[in-house]
PDB file of N, CA and C in Angstrom:
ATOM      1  N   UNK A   1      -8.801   9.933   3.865  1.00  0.00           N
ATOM      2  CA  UNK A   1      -9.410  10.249   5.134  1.00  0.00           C
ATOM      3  C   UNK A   1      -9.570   8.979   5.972  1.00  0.00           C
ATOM      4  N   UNK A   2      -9.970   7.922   5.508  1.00  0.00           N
ATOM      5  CA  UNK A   2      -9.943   6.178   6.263  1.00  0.00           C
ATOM      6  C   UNK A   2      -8.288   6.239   7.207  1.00  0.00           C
ATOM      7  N   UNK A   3      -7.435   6.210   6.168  1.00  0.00           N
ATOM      8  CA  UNK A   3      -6.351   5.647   6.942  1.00  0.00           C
ATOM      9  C   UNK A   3      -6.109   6.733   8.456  1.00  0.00           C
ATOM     10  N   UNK A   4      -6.432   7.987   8.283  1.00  0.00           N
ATOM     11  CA  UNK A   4      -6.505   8.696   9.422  1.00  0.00           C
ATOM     12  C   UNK A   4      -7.209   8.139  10.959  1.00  0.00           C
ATOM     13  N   UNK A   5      -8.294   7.707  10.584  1.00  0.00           N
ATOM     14  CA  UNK A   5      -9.640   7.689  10.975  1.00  0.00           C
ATOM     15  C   UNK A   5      -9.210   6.246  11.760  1.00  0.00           C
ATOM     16  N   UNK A   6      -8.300   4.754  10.589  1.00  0.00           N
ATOM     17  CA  UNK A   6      -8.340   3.547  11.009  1.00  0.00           C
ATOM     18  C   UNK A   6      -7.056   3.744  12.269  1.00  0.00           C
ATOM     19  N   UNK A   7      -5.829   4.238  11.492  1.00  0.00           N
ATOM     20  CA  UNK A   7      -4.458   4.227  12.342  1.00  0.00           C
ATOM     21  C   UNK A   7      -3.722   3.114  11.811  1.00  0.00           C
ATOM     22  N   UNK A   8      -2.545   2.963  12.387  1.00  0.00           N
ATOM     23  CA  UNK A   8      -1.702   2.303  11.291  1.00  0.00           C
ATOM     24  C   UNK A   8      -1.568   1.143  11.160  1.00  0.00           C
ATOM     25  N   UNK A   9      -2.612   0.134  11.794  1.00  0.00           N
ATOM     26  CA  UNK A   9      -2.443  -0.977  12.357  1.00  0.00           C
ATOM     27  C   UNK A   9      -3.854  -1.913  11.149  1.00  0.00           C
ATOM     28  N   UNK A  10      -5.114  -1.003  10.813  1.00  0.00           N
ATOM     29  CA  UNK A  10      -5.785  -1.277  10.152  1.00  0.00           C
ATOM     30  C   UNK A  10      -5.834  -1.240   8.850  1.00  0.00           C
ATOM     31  N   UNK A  11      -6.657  -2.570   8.599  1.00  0.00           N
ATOM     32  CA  UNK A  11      -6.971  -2.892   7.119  1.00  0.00           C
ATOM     33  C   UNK A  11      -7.715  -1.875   6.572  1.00  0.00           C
ATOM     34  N   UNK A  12      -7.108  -1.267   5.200  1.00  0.00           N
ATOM     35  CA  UNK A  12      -8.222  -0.235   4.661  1.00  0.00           C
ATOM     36  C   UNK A  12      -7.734  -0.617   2.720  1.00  0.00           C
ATOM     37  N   UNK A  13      -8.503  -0.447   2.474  1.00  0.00           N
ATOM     38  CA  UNK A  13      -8.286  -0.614   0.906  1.00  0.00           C
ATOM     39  C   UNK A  13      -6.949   0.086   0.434  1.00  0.00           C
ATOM     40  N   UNK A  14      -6.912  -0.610  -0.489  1.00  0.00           N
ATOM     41  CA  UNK A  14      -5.196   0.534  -1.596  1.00  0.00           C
ATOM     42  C   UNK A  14      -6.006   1.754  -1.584  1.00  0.00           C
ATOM     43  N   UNK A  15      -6.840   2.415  -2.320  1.00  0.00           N
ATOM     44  CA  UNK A  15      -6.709   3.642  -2.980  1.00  0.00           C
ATOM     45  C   UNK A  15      -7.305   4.424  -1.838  1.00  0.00           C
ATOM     46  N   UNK A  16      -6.802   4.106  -0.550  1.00  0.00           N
ATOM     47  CA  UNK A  16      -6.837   4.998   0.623  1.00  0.00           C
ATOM     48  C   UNK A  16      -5.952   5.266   1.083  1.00  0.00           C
ATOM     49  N   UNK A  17      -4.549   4.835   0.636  1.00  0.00           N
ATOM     50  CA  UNK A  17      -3.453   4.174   1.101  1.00  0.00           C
ATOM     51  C   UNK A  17      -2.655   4.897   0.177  1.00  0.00           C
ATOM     52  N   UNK A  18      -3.144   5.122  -1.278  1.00  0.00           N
ATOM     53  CA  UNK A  18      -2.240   5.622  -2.516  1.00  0.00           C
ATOM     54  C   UNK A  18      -1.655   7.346  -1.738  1.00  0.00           C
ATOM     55  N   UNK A  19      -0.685   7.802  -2.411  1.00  0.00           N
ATOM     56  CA  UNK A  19      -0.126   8.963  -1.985  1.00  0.00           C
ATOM     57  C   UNK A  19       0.523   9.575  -3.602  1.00  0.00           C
ATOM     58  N   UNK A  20       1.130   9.987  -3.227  1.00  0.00           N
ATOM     59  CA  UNK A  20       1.550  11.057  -4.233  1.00  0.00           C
ATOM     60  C   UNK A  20       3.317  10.344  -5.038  1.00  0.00           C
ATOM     61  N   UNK A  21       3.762   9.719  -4.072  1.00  0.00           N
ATOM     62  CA  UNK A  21       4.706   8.987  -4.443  1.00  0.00           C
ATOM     63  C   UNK A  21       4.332   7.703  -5.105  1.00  0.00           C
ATOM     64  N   UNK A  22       3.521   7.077  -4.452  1.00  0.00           N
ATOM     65  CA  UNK A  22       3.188   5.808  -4.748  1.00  0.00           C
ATOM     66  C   UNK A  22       1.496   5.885  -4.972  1.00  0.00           C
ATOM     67  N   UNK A  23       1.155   4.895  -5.952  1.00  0.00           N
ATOM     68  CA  UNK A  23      -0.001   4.976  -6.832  1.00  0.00           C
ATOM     69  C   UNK A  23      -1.022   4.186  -6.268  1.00  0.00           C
ATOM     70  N   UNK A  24      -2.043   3.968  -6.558  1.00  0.00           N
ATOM     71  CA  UNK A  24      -2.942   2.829  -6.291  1.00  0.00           C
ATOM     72  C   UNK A  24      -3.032   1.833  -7.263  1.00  0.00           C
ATOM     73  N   UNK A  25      -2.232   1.664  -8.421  1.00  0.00           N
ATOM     74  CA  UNK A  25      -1.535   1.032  -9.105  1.00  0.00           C
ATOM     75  C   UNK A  25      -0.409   0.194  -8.995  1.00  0.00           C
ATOM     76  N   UNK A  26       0.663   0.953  -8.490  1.00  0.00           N
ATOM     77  CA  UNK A  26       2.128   0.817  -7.996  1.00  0.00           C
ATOM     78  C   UNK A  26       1.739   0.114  -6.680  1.00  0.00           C
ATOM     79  N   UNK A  27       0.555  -0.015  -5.788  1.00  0.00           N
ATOM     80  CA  UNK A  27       0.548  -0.883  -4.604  1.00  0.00           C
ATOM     81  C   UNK A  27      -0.190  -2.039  -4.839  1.00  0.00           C
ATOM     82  N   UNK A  28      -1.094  -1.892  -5.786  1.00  0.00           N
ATOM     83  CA  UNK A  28      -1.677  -3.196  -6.323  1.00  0.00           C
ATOM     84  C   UNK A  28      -0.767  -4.556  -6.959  1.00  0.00           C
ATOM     85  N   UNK A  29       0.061  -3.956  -7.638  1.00  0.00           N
ATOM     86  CA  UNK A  29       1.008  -4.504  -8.487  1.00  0.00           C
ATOM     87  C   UNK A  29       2.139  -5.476  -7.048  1.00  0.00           C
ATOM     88  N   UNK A  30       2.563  -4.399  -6.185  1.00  0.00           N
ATOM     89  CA  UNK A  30       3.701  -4.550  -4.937  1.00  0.00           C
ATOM     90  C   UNK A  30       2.512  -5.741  -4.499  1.00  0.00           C
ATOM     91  N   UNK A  31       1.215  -5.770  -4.164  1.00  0.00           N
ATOM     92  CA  UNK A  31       0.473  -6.486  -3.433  1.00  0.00           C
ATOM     93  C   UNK A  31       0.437  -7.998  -4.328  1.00  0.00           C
ATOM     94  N   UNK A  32       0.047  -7.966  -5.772  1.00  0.00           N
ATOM     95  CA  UNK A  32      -0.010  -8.786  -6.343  1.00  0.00           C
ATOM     96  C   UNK A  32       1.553  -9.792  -6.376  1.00  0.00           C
ATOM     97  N   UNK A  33       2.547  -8.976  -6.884  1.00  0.00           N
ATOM     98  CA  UNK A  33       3.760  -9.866  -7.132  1.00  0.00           C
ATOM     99  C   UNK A  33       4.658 -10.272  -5.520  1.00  0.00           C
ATOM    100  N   UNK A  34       3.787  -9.657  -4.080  1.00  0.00           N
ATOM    101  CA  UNK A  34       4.255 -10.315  -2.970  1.00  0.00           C
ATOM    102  C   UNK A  34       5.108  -9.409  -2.312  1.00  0.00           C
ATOM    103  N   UNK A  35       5.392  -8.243  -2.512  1.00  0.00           N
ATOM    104  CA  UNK A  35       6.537  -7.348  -2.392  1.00  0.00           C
ATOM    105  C   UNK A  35       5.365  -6.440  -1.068  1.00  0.00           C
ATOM    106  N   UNK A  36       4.382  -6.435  -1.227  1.00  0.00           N
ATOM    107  CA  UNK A  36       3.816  -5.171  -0.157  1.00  0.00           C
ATOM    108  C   UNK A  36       2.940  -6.507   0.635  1.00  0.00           C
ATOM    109  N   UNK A  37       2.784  -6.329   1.743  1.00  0.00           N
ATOM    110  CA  UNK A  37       1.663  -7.056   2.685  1.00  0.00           C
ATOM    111  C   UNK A  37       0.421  -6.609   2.732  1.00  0.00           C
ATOM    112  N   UNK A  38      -0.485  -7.435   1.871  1.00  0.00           N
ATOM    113  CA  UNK A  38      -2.039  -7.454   1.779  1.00  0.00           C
ATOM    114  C   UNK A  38      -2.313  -8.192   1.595  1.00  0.00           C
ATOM    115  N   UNK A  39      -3.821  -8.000   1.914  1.00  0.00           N
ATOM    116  CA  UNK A  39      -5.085  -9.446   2.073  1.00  0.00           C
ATOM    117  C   UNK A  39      -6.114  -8.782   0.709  1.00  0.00           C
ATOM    118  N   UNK A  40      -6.341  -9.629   0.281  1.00  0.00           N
ATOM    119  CA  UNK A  40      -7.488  -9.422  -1.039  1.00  0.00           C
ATOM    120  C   UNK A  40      -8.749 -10.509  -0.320  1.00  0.00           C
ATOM    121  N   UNK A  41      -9.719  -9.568   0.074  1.00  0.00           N
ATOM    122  CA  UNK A  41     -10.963  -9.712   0.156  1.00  0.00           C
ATOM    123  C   UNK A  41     -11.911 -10.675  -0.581  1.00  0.00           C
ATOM    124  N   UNK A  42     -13.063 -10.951  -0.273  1.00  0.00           N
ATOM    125  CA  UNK A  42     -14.213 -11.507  -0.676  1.00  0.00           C
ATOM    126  C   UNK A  42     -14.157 -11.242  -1.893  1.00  0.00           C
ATOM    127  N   UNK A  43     -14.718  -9.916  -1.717  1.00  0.00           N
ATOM    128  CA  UNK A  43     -14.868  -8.690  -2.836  1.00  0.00           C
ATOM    129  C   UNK A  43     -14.151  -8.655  -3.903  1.00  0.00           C
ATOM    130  N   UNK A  44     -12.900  -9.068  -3.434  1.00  0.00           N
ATOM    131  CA  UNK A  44     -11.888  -9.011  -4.762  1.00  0.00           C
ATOM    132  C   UNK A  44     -10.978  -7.802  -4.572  1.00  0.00           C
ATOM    133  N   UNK A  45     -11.215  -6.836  -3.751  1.00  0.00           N
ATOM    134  CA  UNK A  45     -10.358  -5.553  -3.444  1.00  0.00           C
ATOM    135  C   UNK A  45      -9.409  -5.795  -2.138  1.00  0.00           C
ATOM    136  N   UNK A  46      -7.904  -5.329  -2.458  1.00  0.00           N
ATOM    137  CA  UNK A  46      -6.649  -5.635  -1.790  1.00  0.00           C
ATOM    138  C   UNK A  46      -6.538  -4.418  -0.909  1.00  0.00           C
ATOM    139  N   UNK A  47      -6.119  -4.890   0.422  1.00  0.00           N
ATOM    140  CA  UNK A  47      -6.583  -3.815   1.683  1.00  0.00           C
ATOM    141  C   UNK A  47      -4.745  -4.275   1.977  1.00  0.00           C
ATOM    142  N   UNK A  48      -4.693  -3.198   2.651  1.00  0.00           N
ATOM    143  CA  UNK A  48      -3.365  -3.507   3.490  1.00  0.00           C
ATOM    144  C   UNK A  48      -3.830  -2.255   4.804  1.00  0.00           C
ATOM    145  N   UNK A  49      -2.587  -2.340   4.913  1.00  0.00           N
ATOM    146  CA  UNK A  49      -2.001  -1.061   6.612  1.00  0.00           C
ATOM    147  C   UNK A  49      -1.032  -0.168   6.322  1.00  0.00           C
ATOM    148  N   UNK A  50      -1.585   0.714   6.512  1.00  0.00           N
ATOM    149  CA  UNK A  50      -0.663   2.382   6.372  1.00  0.00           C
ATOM    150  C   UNK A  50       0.934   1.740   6.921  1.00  0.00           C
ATOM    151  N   UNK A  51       0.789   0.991   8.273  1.00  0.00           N
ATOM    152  CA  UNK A  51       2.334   0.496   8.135  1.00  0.00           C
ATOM    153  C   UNK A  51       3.124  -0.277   7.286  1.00  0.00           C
ATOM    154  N   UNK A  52       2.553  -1.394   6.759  1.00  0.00           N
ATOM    155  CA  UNK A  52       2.976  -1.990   5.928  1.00  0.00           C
ATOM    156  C   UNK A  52       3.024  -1.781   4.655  1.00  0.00           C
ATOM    157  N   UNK A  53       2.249  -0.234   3.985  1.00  0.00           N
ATOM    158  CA  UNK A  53       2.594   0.421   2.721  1.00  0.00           C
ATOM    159  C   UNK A  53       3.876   1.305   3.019  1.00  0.00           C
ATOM    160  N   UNK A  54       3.783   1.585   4.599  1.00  0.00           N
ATOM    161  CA  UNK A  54       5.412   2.207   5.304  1.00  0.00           C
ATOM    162  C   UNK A  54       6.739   1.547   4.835  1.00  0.00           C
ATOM    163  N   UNK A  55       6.760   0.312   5.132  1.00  0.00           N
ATOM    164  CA  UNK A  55       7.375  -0.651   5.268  1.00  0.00           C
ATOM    165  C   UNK A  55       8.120  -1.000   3.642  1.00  0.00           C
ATOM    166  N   UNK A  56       7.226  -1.180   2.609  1.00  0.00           N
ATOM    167  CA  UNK A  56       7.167  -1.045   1.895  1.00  0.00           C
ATOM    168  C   UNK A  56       7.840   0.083   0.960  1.00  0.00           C
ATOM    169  N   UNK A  57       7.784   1.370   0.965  1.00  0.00           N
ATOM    170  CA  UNK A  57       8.125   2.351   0.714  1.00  0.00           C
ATOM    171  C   UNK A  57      10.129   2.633   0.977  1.00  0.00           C
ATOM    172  N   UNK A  58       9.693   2.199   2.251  1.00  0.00           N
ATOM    173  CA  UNK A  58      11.230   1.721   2.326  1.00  0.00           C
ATOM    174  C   UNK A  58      11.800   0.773   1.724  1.00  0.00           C
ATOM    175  N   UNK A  59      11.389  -0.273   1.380  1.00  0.00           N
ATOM    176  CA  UNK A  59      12.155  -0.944   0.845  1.00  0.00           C
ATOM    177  C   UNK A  59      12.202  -1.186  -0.114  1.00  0.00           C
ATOM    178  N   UNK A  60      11.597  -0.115  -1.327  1.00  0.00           N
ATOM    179  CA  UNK A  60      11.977   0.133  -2.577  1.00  0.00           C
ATOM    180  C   UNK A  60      13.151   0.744  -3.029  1.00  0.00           C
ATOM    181  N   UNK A  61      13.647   0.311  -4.259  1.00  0.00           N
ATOM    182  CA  UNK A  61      14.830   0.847  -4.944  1.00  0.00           C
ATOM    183  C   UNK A  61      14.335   2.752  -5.389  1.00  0.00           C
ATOM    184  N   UNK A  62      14.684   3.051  -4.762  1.00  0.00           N
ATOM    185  CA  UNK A  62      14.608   4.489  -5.601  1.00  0.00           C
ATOM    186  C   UNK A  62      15.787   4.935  -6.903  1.00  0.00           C
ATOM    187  N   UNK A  63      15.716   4.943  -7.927  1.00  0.00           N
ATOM    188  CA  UNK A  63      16.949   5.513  -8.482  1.00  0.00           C
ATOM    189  C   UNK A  63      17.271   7.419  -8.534  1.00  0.00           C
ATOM    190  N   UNK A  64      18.244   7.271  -8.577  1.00  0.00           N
ATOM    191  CA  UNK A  64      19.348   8.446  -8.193  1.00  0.00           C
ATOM    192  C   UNK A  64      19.428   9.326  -9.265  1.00  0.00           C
ATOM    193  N   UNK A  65      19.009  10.027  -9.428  1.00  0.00           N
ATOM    194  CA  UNK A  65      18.900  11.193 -10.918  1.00  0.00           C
ATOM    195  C   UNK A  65      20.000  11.340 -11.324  1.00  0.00           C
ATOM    196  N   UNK A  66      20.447  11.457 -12.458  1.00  0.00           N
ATOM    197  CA  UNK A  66      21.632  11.425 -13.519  1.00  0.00           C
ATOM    198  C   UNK A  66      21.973  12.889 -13.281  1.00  0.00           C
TER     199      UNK A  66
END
């Protein structure tokens, strides 16, 4: 409901951000090893932008079912 609320331009935590394809796991990880664009907080919790989990999404390898 945040990322609705922020729009696509705002910082909102991962597990507002997680979807059904991609995890709040799977963006932590993209955030940690440099692959997704986020800022990790005071707090210690990694925020990004609905665009840049966009961005992201695209430019993962998907593999191709056998």
């Amino acid at each position: 409901m945040v990322p609705t609320l922020a729009g696509p331009a705002q910082l909102v935590p991962l597990a507002s951000l997680a979807s059904r394809g991609t995890s709040v796991i799977a963006l932590r990880t993209a955030a940690q090893r440099g692959r997704l664009k986020a800022q990790r907080g005071d707090d210690g919790q990694w925020r990004s932008t609905r665009a840049w989990v966009t961005e992201y999404q695209r430019s993962r390898y998907e593999r191709k079912p056998r």
